[in-house]
Protein backbone atom coordinates (compact mmCIF):
# COMPACT_ATOMS: atom_id res chain seq x y z
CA UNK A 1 0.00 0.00 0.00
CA UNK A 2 1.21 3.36 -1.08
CA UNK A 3 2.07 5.81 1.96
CA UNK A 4 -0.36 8.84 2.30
CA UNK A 5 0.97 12.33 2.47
CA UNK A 6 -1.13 14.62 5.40
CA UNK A 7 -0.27 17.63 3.34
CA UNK A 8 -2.18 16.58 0.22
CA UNK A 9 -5.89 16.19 1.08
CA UNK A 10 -6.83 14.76 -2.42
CA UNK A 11 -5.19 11.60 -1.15
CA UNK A 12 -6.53 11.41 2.01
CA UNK A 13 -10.01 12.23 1.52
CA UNK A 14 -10.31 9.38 -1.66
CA UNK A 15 -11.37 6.36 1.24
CA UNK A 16 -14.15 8.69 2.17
CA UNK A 17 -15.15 8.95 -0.98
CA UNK A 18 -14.74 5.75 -1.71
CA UNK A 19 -17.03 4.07 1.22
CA UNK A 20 -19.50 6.95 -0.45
CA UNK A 21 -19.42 5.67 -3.43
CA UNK A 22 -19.66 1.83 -2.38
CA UNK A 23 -22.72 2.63 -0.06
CA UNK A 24 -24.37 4.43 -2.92
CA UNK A 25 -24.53 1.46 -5.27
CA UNK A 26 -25.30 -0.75 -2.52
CA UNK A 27 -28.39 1.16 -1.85
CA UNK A 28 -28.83 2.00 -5.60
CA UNK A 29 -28.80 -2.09 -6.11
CA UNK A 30 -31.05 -3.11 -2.95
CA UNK A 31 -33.82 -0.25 -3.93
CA UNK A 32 -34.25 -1.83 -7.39
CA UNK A 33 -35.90 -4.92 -5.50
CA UNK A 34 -39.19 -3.63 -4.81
CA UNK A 35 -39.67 -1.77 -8.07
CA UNK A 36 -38.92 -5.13 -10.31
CA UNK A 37 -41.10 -7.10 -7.94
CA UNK A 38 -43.90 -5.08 -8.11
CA UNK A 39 -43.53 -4.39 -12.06
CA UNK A 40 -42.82 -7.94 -12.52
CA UNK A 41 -47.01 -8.65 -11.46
CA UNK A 42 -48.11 -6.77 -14.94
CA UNK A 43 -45.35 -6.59 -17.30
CA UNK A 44 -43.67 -8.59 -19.13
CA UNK A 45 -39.75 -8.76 -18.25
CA UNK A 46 -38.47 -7.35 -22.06
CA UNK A 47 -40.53 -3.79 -20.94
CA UNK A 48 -38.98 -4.12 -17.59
CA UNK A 49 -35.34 -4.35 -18.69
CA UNK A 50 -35.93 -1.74 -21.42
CA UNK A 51 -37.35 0.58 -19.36
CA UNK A 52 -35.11 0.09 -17.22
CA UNK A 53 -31.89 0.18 -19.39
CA UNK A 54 -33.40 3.64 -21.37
CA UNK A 55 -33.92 5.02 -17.29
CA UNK A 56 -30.44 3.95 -16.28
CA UNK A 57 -28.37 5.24 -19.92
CA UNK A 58 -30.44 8.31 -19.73
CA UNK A 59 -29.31 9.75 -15.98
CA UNK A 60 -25.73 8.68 -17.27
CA UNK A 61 -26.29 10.36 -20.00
CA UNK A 62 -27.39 13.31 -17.85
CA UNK A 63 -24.48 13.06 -15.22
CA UNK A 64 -21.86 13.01 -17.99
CA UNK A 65 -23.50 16.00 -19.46
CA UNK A 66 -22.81 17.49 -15.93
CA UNK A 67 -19.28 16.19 -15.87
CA UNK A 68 -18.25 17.71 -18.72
CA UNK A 69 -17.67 14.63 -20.39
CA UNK A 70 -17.34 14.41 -24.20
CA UNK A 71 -19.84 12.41 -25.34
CA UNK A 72 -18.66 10.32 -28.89
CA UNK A 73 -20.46 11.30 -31.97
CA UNK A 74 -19.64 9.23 -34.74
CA UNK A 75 -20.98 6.07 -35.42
CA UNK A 76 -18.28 3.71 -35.02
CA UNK A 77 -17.99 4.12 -31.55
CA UNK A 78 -21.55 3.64 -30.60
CA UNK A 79 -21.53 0.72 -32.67
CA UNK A 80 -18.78 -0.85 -30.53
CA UNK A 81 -20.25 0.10 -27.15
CA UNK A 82 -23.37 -1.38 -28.31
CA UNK A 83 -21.21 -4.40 -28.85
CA UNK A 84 -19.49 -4.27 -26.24
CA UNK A 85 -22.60 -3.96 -23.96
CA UNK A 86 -25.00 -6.73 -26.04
CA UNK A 87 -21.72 -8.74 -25.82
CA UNK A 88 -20.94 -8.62 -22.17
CA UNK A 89 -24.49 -8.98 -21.16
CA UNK A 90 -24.35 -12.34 -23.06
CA UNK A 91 -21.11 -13.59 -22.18
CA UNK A 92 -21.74 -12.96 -18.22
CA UNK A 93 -24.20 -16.19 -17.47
CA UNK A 94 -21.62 -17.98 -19.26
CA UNK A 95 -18.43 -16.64 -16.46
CA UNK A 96 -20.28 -17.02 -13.50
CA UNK A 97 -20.51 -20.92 -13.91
């Protein structure tokens, strides 16, 4: 483990953010429970995923607008984060065994 400097407070305030971070997608992950439960009893799972993949890509969408992120325009590279994404949602059943 790399020694900490006290004098540079980026370094020592990144475990804080961190456990932040970590606690956020636990509760992010847990809350989606209830929601697919309940949807589950009068939609069919396709509308369920899609809605929520278009919910999920759309407040990245919105929080790398905030960033300051550049978003890619040309085709090519949606095309291969669409492959990427179709691909690694297919390949994952298949890692876990």
């Amino acid at each position: 483990m790399a020694a900490i400097r006290i004098e540079d407070r980026t370094l020592v305030r990144r475990p804080a953010l961190g456990f932040a971070a970590a606690l956020f997608y636990i509760f992010l992950w847990a809350s989606a429970f209830v929601p697919s439960r309940v949807l589950a009893r009068g939609a069919p799972p396709i509308s369920i995923l899609s809605l929520r993949f278009l919910l999920a890509g759309g407040l990245l969408l919105v929080g790398a607008k905030l960033a300051r992120l550049t978003i890619p325009r040309d085709a090519k590279t949606w095309l291969w984060l669409l492959a990427v994404g179709v691909g690694g949602n297919e390949a994952t059943p298949f890692t876990l065994g």
